[in-house]
N, C-alpha and C. Protein backbone atom coordinates (compact mmCIF):
# COMPACT_ATOMS: atom_id res chain seq x y z
N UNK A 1 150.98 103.04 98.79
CA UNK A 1 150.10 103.95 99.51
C UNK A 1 150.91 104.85 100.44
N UNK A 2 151.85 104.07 101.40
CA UNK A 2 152.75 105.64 102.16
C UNK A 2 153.46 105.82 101.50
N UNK A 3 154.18 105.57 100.30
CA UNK A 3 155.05 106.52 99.77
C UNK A 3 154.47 107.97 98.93
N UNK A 4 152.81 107.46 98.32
CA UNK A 4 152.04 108.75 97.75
C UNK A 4 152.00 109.64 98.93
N UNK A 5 151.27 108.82 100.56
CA UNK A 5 150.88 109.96 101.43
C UNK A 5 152.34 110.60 102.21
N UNK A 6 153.44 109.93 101.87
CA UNK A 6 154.80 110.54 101.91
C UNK A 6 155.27 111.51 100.71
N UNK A 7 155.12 111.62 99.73
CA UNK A 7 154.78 112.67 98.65
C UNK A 7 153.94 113.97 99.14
N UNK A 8 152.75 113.69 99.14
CA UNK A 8 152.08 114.59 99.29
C UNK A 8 152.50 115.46 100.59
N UNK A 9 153.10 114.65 101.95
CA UNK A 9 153.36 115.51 103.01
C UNK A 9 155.04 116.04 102.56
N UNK A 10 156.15 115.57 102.00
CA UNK A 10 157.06 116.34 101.48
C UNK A 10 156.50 117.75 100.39
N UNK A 11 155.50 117.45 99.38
CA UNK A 11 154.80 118.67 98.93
C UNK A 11 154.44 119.87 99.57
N UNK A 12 153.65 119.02 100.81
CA UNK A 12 152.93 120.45 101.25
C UNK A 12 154.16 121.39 102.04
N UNK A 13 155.01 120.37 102.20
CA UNK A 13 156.60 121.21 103.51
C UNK A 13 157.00 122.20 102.53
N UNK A 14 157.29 121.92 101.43
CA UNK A 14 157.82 122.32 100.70
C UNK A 14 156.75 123.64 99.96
N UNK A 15 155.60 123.05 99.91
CA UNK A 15 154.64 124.84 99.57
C UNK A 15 154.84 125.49 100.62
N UNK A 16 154.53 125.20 101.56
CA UNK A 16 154.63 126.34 103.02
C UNK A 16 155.82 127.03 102.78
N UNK A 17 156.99 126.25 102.66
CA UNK A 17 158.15 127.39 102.64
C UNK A 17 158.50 127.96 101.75
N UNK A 18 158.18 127.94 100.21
CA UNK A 18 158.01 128.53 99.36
C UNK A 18 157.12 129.36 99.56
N UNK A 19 155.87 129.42 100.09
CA UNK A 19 154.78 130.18 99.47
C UNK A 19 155.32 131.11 101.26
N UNK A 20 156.06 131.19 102.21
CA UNK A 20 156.64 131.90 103.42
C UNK A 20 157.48 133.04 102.92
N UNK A 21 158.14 132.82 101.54
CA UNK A 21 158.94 133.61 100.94
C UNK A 21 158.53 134.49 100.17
N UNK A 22 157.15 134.49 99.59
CA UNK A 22 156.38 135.44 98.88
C UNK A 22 156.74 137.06 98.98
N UNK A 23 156.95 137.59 97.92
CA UNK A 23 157.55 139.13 97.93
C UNK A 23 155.61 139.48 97.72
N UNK A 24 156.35 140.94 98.07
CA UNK A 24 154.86 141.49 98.66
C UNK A 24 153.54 141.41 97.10
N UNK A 25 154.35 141.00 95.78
CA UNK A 25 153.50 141.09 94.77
C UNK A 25 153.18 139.92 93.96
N UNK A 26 153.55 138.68 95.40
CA UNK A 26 153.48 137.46 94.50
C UNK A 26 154.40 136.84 94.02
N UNK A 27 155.23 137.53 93.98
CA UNK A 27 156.80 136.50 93.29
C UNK A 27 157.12 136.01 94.35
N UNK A 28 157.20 134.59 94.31
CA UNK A 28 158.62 133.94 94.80
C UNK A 28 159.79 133.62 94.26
N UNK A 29 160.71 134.55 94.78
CA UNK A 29 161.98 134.99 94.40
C UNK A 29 162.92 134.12 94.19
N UNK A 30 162.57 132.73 94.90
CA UNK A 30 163.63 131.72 94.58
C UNK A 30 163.19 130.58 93.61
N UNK A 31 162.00 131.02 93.25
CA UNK A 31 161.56 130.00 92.17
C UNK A 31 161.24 130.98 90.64
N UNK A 32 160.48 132.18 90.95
CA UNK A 32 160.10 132.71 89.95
C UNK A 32 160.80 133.44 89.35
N UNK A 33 161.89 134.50 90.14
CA UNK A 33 162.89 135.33 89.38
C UNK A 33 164.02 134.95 89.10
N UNK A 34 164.57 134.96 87.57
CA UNK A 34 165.70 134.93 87.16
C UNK A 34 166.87 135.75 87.59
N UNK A 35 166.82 136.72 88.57
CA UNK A 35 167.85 137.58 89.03
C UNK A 35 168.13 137.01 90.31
N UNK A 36 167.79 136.46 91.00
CA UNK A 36 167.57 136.15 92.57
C UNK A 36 169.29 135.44 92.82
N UNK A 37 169.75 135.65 93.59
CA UNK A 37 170.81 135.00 93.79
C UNK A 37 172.25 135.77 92.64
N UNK A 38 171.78 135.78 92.03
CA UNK A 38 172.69 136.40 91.10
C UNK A 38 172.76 137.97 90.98
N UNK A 39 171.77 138.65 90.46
CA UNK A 39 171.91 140.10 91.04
C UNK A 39 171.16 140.73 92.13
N UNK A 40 170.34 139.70 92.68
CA UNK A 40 169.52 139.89 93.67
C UNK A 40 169.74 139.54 94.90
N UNK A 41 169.25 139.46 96.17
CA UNK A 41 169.14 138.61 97.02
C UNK A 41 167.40 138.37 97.86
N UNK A 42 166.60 139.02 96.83
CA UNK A 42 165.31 138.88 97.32
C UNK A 42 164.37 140.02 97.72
N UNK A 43 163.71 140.34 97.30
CA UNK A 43 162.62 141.18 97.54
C UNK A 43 162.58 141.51 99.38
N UNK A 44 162.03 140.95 100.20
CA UNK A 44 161.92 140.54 101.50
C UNK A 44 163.24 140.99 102.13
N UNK A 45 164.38 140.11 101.65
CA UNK A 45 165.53 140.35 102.27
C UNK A 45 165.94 141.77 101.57
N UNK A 46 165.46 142.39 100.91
CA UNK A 46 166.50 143.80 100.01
C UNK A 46 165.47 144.76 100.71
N UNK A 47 164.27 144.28 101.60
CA UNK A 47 163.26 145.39 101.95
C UNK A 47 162.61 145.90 101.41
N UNK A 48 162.57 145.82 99.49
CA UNK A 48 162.24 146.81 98.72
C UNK A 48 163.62 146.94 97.62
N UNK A 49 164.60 146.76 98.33
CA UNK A 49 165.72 147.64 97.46
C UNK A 49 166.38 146.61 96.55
N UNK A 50 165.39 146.54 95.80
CA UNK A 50 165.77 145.88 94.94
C UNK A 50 166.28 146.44 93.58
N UNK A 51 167.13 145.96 92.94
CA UNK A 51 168.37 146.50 92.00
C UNK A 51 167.80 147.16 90.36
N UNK A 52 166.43 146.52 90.17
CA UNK A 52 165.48 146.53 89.12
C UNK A 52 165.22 148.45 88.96
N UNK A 53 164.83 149.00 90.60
CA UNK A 53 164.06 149.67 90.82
C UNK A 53 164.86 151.17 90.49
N UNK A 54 165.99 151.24 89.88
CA UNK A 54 166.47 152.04 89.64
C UNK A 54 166.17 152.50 88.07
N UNK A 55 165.95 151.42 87.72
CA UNK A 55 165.42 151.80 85.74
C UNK A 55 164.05 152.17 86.15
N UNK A 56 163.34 152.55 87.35
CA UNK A 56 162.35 153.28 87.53
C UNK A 56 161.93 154.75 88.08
N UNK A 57 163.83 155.13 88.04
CA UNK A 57 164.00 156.42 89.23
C UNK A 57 164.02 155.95 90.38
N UNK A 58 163.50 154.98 90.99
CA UNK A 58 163.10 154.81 92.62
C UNK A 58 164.43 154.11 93.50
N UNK A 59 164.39 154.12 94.56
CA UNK A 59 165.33 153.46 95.00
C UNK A 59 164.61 151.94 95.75
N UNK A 60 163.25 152.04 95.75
CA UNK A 60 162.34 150.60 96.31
C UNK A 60 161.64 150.40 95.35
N UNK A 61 160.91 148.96 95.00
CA UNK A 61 160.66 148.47 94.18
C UNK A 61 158.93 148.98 94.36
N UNK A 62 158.20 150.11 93.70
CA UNK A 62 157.09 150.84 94.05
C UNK A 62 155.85 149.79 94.56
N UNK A 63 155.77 148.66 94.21
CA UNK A 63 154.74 147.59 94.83
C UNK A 63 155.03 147.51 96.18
N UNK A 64 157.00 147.18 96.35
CA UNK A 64 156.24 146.90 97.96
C UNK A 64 156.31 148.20 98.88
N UNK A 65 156.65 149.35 98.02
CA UNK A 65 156.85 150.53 98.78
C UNK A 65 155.21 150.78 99.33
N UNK A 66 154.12 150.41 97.60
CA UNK A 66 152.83 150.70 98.44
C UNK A 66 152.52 149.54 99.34
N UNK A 67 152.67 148.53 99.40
CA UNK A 67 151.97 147.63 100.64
C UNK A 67 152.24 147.56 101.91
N UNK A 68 153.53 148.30 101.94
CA UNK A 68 154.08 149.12 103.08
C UNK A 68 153.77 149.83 103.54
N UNK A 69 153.17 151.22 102.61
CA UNK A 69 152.53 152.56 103.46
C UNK A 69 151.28 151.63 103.17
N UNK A 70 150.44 151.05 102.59
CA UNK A 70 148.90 150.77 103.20
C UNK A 70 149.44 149.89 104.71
N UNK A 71 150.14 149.36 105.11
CA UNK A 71 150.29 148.41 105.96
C UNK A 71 149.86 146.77 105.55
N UNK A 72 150.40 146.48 104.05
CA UNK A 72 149.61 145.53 104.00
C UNK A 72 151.09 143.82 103.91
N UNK A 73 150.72 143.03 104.12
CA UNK A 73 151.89 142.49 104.05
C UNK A 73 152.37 142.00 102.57
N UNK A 74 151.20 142.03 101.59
CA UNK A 74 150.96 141.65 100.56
C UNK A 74 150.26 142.70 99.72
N UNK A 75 150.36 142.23 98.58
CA UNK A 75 149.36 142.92 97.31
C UNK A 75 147.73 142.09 98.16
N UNK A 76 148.12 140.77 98.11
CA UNK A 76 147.04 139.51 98.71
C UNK A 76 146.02 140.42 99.19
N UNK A 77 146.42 140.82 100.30
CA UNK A 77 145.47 141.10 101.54
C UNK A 77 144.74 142.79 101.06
N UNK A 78 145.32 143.64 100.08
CA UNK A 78 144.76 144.99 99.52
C UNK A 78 143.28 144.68 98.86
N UNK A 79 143.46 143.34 97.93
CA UNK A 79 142.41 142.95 97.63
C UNK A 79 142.60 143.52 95.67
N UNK A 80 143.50 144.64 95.25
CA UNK A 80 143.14 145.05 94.09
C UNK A 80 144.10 144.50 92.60
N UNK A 81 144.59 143.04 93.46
CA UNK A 81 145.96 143.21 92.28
C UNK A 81 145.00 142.02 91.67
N UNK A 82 145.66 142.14 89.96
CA UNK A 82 146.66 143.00 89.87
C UNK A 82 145.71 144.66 89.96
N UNK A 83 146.53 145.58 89.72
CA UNK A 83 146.50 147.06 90.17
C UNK A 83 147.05 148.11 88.82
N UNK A 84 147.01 148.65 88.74
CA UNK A 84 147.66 149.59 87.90
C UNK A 84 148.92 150.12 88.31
N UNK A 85 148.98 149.17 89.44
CA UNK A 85 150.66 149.54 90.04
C UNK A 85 152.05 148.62 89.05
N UNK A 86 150.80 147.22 88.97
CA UNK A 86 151.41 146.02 88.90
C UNK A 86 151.86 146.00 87.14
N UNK A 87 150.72 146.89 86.24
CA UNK A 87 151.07 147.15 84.99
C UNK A 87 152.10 148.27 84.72
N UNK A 88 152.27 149.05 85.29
CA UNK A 88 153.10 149.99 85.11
C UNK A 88 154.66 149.57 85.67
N UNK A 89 154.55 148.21 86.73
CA UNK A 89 155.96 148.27 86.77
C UNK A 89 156.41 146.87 86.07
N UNK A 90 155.85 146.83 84.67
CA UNK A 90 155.97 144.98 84.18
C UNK A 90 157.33 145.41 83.40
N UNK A 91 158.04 144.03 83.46
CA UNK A 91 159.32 144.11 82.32
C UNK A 91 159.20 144.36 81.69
N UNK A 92 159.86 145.30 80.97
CA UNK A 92 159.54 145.87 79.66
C UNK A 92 160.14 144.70 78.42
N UNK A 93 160.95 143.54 78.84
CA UNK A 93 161.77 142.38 78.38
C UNK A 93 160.27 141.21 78.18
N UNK A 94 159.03 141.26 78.63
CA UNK A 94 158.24 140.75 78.50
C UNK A 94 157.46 141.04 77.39
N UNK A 95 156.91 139.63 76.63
CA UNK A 95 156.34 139.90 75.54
C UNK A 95 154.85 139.78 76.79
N UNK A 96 153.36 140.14 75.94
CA UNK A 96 152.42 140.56 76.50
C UNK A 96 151.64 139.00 77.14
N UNK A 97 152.07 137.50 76.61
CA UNK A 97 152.21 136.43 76.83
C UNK A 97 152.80 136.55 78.47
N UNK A 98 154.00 136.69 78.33
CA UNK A 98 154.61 136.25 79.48
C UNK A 98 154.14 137.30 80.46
N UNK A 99 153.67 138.31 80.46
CA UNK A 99 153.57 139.38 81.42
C UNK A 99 152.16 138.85 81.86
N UNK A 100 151.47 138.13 81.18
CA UNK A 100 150.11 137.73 81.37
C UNK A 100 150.35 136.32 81.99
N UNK A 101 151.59 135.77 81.98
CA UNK A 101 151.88 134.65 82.70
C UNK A 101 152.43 134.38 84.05
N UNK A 102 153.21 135.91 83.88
CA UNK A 102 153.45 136.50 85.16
C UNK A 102 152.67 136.49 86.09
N UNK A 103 151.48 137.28 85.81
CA UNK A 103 150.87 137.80 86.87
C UNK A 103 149.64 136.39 87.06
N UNK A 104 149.46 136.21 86.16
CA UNK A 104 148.56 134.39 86.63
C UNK A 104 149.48 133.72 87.59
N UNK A 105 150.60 133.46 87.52
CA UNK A 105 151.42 132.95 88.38
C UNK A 105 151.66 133.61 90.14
N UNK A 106 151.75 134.73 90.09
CA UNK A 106 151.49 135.32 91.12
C UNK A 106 150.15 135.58 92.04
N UNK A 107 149.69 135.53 90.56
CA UNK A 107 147.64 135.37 91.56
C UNK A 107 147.93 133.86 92.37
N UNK A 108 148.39 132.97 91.29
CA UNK A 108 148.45 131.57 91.76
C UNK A 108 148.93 131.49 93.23
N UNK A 109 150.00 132.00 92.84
CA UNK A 109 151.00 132.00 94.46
C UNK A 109 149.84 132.81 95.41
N UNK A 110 149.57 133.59 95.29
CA UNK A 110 148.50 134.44 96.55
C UNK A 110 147.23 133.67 97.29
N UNK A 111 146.71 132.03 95.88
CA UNK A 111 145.48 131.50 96.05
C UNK A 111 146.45 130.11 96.94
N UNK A 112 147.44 130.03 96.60
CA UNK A 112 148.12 128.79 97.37
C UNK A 112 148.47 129.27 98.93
N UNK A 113 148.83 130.43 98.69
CA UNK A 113 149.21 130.83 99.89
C UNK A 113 147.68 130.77 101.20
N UNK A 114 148.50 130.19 102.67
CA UNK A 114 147.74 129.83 103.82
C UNK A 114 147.80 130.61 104.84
């Protein structure tokens, strides 16, 4: 019995600071992206300037450029994602599976998030 209710309180430490790291569109960067650490260093920490955002013309990654000018800290809190922001900037390396797994995953992260 305390080692489950010792489980469950190492769990929740461990969502909080995962789900603290949330990039403004739902990714968590140290669990969900394959670039992070390696060509990345994080959504949050790059401000935007993230390395992706250049195979888009842009020099910020256009999601969190808009949650920025709305003032929002998140896609979360806009209320519209996903968005037609969120389809237009999907990997193009994604089959229509994973892009649809993507963004379930990121809703996920937004409904976990406290």
């Amino acid at each position: 019995m305390y080692i489950k209710k010792f489980d469950i309180y190492i769990h929740k430490i461990l969502s909080l600071f995962i789900m603290k790291n949330l990039s403004k569109c739902g990714v968590c960067c140290s669990t969900d992206c394959k670039a992070y650490k390696i060509e990345c260093e994080g959504c949050n920490e790059l401000k935007g300037k993230v390395p992706w955002a250049k195979f888009l013309d842009k020099i910020l990654c256009p999601i969190y450029e808009c949650a920025e000018q709305k003032g929002f800290p998140s896609c979360k809190e806009c209320g519209k994602a996903p968005c037609e922001l969120w389809i237009t900037t999907r990997d193009p390396d994604f089959t229509d599976e994973e892009f649809q797994a993507d963004i379930d995953s990121r809703l996920k992260n937004f409904e976990e998030q406290r």
